[in-house]
PDB file of N, CA and C in Angstrom:
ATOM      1  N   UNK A   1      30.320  45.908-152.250  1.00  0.00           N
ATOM      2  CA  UNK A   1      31.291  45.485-153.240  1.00  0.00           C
ATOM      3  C   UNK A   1      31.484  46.641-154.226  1.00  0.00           C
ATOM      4  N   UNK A   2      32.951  47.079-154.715  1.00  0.00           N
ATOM      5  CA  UNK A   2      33.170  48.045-155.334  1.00  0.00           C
ATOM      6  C   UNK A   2      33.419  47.635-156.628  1.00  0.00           C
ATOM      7  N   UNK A   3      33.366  48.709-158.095  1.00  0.00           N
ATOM      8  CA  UNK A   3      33.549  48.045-159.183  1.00  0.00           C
ATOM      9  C   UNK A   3      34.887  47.131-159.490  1.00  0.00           C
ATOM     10  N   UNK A   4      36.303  47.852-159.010  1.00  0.00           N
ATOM     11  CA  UNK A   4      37.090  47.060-158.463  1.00  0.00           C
ATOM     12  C   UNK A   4      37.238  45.203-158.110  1.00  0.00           C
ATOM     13  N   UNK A   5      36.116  45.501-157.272  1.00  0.00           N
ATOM     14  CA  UNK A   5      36.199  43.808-156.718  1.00  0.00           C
ATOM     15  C   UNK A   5      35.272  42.875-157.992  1.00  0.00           C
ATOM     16  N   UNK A   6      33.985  43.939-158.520  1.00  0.00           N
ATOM     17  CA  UNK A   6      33.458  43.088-159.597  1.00  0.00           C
ATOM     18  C   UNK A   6      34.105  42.812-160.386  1.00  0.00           C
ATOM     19  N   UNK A   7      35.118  44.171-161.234  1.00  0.00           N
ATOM     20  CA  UNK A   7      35.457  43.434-162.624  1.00  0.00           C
ATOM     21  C   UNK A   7      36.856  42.645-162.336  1.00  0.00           C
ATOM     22  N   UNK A   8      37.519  42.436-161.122  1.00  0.00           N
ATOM     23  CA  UNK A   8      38.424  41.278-161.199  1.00  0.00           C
ATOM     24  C   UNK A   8      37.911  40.223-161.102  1.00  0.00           C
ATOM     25  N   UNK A   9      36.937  40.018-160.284  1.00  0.00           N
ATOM     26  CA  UNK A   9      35.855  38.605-160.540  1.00  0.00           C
ATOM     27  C   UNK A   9      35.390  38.026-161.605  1.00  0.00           C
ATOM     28  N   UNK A  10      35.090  39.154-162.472  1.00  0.00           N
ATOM     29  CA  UNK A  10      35.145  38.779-164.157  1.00  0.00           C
ATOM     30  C   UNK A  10      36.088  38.623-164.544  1.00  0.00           C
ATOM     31  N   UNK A  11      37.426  39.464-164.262  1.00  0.00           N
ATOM     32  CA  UNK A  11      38.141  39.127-165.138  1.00  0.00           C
ATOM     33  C   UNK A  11      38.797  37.800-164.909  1.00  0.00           C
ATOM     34  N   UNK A  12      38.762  37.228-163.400  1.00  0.00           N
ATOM     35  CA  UNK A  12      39.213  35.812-163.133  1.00  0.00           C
ATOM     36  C   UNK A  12      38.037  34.839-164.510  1.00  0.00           C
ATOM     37  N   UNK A  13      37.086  35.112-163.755  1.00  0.00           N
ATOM     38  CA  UNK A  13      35.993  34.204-164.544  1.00  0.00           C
ATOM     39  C   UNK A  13      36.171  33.792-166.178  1.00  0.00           C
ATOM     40  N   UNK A  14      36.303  34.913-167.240  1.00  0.00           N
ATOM     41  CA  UNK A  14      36.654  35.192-168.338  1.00  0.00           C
ATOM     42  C   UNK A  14      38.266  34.258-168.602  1.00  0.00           C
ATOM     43  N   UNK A  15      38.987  34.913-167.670  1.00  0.00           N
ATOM     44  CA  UNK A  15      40.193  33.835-167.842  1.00  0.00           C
ATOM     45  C   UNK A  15      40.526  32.634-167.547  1.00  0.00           C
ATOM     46  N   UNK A  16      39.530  32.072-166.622  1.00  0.00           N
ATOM     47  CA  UNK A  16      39.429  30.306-166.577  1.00  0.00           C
ATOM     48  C   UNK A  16      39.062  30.506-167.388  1.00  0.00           C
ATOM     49  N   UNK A  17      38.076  30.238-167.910  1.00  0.00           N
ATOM     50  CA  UNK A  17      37.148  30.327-169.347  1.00  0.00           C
ATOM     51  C   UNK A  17      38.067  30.109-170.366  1.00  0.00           C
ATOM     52  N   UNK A  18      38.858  31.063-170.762  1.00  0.00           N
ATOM     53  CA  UNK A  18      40.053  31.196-171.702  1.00  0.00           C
ATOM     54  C   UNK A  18      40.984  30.020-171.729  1.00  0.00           C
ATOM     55  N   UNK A  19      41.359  29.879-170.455  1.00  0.00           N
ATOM     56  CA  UNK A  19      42.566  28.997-170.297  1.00  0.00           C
ATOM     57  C   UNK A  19      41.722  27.553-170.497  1.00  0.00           C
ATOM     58  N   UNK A  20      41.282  27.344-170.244  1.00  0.00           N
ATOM     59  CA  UNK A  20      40.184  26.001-170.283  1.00  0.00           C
ATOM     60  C   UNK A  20      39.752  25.636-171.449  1.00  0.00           C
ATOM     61  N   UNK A  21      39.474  26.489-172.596  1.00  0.00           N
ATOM     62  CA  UNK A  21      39.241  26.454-174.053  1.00  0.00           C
ATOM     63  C   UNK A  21      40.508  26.104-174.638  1.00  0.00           C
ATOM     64  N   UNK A  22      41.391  27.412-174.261  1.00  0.00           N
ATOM     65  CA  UNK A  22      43.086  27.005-174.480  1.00  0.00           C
ATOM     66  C   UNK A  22      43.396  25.396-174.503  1.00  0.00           C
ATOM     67  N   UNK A  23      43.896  25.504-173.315  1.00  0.00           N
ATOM     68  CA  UNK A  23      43.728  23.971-173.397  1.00  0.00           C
ATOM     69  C   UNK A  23      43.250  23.148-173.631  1.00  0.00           C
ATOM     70  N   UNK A  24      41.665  23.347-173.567  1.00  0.00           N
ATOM     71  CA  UNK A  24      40.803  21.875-174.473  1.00  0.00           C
ATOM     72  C   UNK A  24      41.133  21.224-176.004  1.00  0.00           C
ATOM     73  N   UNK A  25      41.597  23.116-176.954  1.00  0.00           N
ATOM     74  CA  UNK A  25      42.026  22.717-178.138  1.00  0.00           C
ATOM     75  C   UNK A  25      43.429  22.743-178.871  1.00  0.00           C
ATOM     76  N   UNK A  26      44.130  22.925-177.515  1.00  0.00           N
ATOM     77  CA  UNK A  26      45.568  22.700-177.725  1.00  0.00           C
ATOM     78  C   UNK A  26      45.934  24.158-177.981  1.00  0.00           C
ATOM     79  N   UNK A  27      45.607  25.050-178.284  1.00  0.00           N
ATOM     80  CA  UNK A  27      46.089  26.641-178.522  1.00  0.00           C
ATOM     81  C   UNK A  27      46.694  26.898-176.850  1.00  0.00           C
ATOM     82  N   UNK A  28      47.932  26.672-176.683  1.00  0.00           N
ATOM     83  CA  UNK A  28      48.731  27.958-175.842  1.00  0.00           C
ATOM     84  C   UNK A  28      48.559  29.111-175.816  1.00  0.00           C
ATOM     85  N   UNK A  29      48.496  29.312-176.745  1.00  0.00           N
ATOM     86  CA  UNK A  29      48.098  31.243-176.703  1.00  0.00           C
ATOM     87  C   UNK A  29      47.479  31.222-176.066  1.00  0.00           C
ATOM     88  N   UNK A  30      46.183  30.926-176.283  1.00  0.00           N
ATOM     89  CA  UNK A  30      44.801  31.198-175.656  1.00  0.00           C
ATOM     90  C   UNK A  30      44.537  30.967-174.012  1.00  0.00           C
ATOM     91  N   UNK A  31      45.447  29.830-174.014  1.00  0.00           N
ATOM     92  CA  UNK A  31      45.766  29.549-172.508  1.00  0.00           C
ATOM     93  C   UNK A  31      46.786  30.407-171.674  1.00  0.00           C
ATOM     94  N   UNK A  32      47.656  30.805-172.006  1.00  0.00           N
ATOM     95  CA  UNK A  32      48.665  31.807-171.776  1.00  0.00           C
ATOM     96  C   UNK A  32      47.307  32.651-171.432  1.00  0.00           C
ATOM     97  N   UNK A  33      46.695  33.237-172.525  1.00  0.00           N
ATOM     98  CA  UNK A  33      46.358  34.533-172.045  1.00  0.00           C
ATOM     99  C   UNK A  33      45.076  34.297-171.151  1.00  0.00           C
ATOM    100  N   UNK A  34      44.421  33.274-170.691  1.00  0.00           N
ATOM    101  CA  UNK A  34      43.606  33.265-169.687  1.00  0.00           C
ATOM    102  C   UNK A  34      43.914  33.097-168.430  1.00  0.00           C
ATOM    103  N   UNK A  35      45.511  32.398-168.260  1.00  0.00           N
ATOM    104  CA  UNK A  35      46.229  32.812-167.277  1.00  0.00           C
ATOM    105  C   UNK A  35      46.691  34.229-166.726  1.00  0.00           C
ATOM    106  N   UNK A  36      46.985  35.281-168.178  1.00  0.00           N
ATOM    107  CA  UNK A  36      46.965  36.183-167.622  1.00  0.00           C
ATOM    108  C   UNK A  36      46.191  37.351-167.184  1.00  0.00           C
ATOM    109  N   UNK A  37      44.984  36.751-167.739  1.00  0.00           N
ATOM    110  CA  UNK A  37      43.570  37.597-167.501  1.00  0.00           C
ATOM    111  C   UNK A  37      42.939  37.061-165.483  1.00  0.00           C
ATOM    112  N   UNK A  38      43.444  35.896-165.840  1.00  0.00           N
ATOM    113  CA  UNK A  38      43.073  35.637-164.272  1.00  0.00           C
ATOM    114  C   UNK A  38      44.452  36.524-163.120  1.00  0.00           C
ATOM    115  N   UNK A  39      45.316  36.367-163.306  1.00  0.00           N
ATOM    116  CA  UNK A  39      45.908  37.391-162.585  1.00  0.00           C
ATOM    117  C   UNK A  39      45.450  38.601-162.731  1.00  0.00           C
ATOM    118  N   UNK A  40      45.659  39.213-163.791  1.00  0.00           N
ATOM    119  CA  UNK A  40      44.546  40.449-163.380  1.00  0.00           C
ATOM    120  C   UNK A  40      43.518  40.697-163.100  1.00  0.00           C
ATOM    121  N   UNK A  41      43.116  39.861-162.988  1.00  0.00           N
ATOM    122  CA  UNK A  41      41.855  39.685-162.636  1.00  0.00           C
ATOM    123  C   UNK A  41      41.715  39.504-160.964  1.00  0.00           C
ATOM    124  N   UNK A  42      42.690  38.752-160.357  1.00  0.00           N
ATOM    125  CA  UNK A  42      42.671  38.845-159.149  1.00  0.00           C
ATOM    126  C   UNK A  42      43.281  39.852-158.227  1.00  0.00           C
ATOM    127  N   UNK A  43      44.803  40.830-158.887  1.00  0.00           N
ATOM    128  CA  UNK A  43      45.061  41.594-158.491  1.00  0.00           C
ATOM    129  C   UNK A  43      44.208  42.668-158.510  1.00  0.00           C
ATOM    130  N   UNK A  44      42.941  43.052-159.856  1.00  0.00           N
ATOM    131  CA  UNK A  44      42.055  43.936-159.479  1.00  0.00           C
ATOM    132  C   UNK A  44      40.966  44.014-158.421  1.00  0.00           C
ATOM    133  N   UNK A  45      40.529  42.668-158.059  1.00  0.00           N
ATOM    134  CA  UNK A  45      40.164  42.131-157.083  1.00  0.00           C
ATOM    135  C   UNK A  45      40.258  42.987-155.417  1.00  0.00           C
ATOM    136  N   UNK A  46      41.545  42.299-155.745  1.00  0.00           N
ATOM    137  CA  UNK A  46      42.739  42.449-154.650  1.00  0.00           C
ATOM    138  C   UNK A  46      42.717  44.146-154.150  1.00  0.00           C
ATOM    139  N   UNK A  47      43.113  45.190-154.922  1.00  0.00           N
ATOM    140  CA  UNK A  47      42.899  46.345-154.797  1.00  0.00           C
ATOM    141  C   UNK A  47      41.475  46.521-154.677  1.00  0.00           C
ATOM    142  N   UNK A  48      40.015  46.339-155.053  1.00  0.00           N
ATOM    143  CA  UNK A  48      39.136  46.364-155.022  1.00  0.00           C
ATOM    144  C   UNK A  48      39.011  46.172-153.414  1.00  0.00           C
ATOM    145  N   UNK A  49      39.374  44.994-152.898  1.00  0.00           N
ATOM    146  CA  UNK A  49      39.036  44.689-151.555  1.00  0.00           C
ATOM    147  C   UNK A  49      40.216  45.775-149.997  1.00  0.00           C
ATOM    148  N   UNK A  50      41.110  45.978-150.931  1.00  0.00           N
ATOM    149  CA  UNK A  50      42.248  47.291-150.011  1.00  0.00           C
ATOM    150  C   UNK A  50      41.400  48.656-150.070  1.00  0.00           C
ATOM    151  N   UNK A  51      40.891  49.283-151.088  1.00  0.00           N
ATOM    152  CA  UNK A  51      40.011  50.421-151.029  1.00  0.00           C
ATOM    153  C   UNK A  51      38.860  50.045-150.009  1.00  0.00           C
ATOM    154  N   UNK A  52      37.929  48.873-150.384  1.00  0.00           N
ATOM    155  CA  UNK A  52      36.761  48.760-149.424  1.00  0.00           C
ATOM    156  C   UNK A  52      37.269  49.053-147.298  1.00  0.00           C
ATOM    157  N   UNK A  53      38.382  48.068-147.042  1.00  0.00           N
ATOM    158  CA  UNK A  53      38.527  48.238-146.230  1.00  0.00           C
ATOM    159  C   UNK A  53      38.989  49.588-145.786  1.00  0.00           C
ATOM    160  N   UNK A  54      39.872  50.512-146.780  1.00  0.00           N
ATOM    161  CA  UNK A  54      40.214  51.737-146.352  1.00  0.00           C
ATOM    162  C   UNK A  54      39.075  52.272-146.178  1.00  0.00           C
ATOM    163  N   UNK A  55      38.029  52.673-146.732  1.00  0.00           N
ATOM    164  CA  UNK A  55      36.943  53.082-146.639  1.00  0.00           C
ATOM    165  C   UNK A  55      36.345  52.816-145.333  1.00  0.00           C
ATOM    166  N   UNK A  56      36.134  51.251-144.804  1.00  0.00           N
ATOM    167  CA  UNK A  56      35.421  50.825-143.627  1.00  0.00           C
ATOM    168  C   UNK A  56      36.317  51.534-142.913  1.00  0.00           C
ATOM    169  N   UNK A  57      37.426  51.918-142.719  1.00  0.00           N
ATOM    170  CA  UNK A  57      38.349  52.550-141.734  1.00  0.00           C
ATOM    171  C   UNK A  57      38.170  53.773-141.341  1.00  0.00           C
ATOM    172  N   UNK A  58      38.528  54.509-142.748  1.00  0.00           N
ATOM    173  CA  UNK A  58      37.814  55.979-142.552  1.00  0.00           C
ATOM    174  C   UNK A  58      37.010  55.851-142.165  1.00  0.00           C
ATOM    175  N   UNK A  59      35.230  55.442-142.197  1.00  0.00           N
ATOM    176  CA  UNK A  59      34.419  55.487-141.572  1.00  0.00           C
ATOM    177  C   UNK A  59      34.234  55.424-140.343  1.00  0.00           C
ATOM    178  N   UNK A  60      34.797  54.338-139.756  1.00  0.00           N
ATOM    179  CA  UNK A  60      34.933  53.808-138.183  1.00  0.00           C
ATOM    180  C   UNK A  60      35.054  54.997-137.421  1.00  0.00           C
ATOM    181  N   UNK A  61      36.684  55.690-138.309  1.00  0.00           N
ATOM    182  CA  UNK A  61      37.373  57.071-138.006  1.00  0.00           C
ATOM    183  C   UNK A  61      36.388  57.934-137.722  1.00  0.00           C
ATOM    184  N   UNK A  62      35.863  58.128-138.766  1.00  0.00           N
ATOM    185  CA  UNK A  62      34.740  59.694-138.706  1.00  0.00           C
ATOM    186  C   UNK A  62      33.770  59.680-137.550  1.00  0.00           C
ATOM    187  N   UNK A  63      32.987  57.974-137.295  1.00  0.00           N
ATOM    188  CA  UNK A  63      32.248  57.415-136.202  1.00  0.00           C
ATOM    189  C   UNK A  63      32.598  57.712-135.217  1.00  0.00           C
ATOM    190  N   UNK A  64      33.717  57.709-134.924  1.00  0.00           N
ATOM    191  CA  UNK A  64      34.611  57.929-133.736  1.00  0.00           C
ATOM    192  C   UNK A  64      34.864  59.095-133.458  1.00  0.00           C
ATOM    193  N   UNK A  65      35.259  59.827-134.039  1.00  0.00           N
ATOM    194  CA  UNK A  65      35.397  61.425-134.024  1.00  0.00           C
ATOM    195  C   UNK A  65      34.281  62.090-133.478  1.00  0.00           C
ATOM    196  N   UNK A  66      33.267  61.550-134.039  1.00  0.00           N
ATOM    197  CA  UNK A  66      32.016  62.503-133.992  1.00  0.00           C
ATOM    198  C   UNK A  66      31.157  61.668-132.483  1.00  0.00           C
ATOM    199  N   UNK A  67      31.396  60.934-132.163  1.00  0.00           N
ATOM    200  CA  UNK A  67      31.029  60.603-130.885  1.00  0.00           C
ATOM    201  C   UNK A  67      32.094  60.909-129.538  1.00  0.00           C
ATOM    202  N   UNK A  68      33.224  61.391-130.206  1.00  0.00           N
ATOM    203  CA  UNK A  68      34.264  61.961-129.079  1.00  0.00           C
ATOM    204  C   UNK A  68      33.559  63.211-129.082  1.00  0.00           C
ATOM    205  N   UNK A  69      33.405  63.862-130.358  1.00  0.00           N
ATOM    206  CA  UNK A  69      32.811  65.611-130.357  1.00  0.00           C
ATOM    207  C   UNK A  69      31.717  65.758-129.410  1.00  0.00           C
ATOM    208  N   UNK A  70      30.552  64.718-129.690  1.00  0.00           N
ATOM    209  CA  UNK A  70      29.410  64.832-128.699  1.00  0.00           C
ATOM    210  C   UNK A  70      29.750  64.335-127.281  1.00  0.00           C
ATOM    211  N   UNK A  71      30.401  63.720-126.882  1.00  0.00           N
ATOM    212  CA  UNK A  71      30.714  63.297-125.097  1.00  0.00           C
ATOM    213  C   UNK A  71      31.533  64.886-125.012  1.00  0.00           C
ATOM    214  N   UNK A  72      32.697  65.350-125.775  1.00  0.00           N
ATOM    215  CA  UNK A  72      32.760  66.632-125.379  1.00  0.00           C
ATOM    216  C   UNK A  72      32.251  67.671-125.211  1.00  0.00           C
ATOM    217  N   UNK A  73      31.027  67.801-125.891  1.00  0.00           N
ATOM    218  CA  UNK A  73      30.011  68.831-125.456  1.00  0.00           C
ATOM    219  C   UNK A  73      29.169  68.317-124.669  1.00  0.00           C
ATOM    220  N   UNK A  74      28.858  67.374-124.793  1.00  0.00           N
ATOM    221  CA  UNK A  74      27.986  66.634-123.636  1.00  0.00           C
ATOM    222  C   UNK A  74      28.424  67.791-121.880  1.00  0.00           C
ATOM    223  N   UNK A  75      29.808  67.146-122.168  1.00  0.00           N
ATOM    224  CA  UNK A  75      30.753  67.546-120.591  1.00  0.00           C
ATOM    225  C   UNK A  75      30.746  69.198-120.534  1.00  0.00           C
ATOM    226  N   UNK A  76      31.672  69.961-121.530  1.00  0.00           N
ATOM    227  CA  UNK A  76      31.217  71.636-121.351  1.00  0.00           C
ATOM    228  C   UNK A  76      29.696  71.924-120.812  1.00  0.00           C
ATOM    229  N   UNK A  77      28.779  71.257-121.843  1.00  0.00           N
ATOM    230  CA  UNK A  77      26.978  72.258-121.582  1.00  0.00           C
ATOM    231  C   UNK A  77      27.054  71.695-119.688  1.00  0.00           C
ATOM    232  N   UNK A  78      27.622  70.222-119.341  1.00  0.00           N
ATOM    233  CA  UNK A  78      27.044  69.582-118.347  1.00  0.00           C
ATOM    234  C   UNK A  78      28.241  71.144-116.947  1.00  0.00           C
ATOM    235  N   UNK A  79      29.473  71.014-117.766  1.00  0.00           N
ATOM    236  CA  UNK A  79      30.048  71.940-116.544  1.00  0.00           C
ATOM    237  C   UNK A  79      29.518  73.459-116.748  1.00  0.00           C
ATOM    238  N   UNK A  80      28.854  74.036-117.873  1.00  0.00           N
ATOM    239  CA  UNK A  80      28.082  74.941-117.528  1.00  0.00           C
ATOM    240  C   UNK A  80      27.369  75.173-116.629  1.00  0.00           C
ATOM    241  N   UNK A  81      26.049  74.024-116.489  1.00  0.00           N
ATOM    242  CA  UNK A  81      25.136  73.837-115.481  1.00  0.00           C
ATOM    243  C   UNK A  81      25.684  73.795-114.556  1.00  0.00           C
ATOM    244  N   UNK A  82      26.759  73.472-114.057  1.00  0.00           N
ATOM    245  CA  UNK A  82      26.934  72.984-112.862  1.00  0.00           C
ATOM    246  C   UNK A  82      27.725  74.002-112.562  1.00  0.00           C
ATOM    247  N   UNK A  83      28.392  75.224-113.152  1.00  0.00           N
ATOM    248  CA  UNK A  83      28.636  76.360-112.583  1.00  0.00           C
ATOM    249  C   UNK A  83      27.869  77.396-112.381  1.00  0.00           C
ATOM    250  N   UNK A  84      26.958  77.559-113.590  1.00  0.00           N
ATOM    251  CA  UNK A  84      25.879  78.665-113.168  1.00  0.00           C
ATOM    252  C   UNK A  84      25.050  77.955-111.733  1.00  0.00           C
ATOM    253  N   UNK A  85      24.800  76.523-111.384  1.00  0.00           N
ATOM    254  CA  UNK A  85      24.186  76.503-110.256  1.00  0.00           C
ATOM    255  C   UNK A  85      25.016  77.119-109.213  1.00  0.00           C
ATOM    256  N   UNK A  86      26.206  76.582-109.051  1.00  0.00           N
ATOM    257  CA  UNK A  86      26.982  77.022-108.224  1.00  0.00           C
ATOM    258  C   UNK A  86      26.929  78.858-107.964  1.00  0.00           C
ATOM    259  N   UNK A  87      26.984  79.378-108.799  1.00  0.00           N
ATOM    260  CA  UNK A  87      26.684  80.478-109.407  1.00  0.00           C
ATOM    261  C   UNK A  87      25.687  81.220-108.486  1.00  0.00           C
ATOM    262  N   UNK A  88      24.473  80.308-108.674  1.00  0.00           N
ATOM    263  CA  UNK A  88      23.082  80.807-108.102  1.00  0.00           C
ATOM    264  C   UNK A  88      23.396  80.356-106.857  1.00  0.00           C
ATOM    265  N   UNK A  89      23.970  79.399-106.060  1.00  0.00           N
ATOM    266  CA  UNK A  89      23.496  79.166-104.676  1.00  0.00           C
ATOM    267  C   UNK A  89      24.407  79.985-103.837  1.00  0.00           C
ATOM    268  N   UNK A  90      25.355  80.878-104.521  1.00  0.00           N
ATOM    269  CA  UNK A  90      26.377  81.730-103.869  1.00  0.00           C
ATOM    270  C   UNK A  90      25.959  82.906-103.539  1.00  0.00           C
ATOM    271  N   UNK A  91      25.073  83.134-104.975  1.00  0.00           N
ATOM    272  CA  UNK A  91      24.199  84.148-104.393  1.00  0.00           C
ATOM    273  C   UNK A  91      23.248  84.764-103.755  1.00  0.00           C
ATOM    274  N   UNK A  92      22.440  83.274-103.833  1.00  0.00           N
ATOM    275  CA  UNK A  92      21.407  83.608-102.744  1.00  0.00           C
ATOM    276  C   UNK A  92      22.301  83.753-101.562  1.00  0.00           C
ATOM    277  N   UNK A  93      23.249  82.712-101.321  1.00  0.00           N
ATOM    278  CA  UNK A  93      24.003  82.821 -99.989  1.00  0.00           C
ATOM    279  C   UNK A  93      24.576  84.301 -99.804  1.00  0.00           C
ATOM    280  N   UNK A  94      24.478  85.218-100.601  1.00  0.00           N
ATOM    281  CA  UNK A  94      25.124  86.297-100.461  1.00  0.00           C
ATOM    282  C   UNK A  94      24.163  87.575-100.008  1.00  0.00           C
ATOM    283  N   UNK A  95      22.570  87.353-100.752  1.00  0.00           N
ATOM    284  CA  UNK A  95      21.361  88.182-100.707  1.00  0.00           C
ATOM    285  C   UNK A  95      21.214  88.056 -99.144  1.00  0.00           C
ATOM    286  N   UNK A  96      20.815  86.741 -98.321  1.00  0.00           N
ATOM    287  CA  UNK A  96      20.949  85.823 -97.324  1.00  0.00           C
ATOM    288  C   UNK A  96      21.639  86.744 -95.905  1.00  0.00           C
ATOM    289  N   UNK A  97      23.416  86.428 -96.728  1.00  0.00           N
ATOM    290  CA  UNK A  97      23.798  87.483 -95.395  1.00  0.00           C
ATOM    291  C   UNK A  97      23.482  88.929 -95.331  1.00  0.00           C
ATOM    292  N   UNK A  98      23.096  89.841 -96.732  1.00  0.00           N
ATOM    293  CA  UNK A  98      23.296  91.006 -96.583  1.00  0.00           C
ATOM    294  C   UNK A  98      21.817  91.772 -96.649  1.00  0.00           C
ATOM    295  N   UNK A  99      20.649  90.782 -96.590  1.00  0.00           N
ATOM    296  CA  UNK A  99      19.184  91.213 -96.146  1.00  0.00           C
ATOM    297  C   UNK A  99      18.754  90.556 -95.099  1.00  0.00           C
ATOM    298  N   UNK A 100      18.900  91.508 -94.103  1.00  0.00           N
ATOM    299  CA  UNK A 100      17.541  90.738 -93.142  1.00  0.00           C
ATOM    300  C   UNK A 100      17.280  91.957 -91.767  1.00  0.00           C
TER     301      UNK A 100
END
């Protein structure tokens, strides 16, 4: 959870709170403005929870990247080996025909 998602949670919290007093003692104002503390409060929220997921995304991203990087070297070091063998059995085949 990012600060984002906390302080719209407060700020919802704080503004029931508000609006609920508001209204208990008849002050509109007060209610007005705990209505509008709870909207902001949820739109900060709201952005709070769009960053987190961008984040889980990028990550996934980078996860992904870096396990494509290693299967690709995986495959080069693996077609190395498998040319220098080739490599070596040509040559013995070559020592083969031209000693004996």
């Amino acid at each position: 959870m990012n600060k984002d998602q906390v302080a719209g949670k407060v700020k919802q919290a704080v503004g029931k709170v508000e609006r609920s007093v508001g209204e208990g003692v008849g002050n509109e104002k007060l209610a007005d403005k705990g209505v509008v503390n709870q909207t902001k409060g949820a739109v900060q929220e709201t952005w709070g929870n769009a960053k987190d997921a961008a984040n889980q995304i990028q990550e996934s991203h980078k996860e992904a990247a870096s396990e494509k990087a290693a299967r690709k070297r995986e495959s080069v070091s693996q077609s190395v080996d498998d040319t220098k063998e080739k490599a070596k059995v040509k040559i013995e085949e070559f020592k083969e025909r031209h000693t004996a």
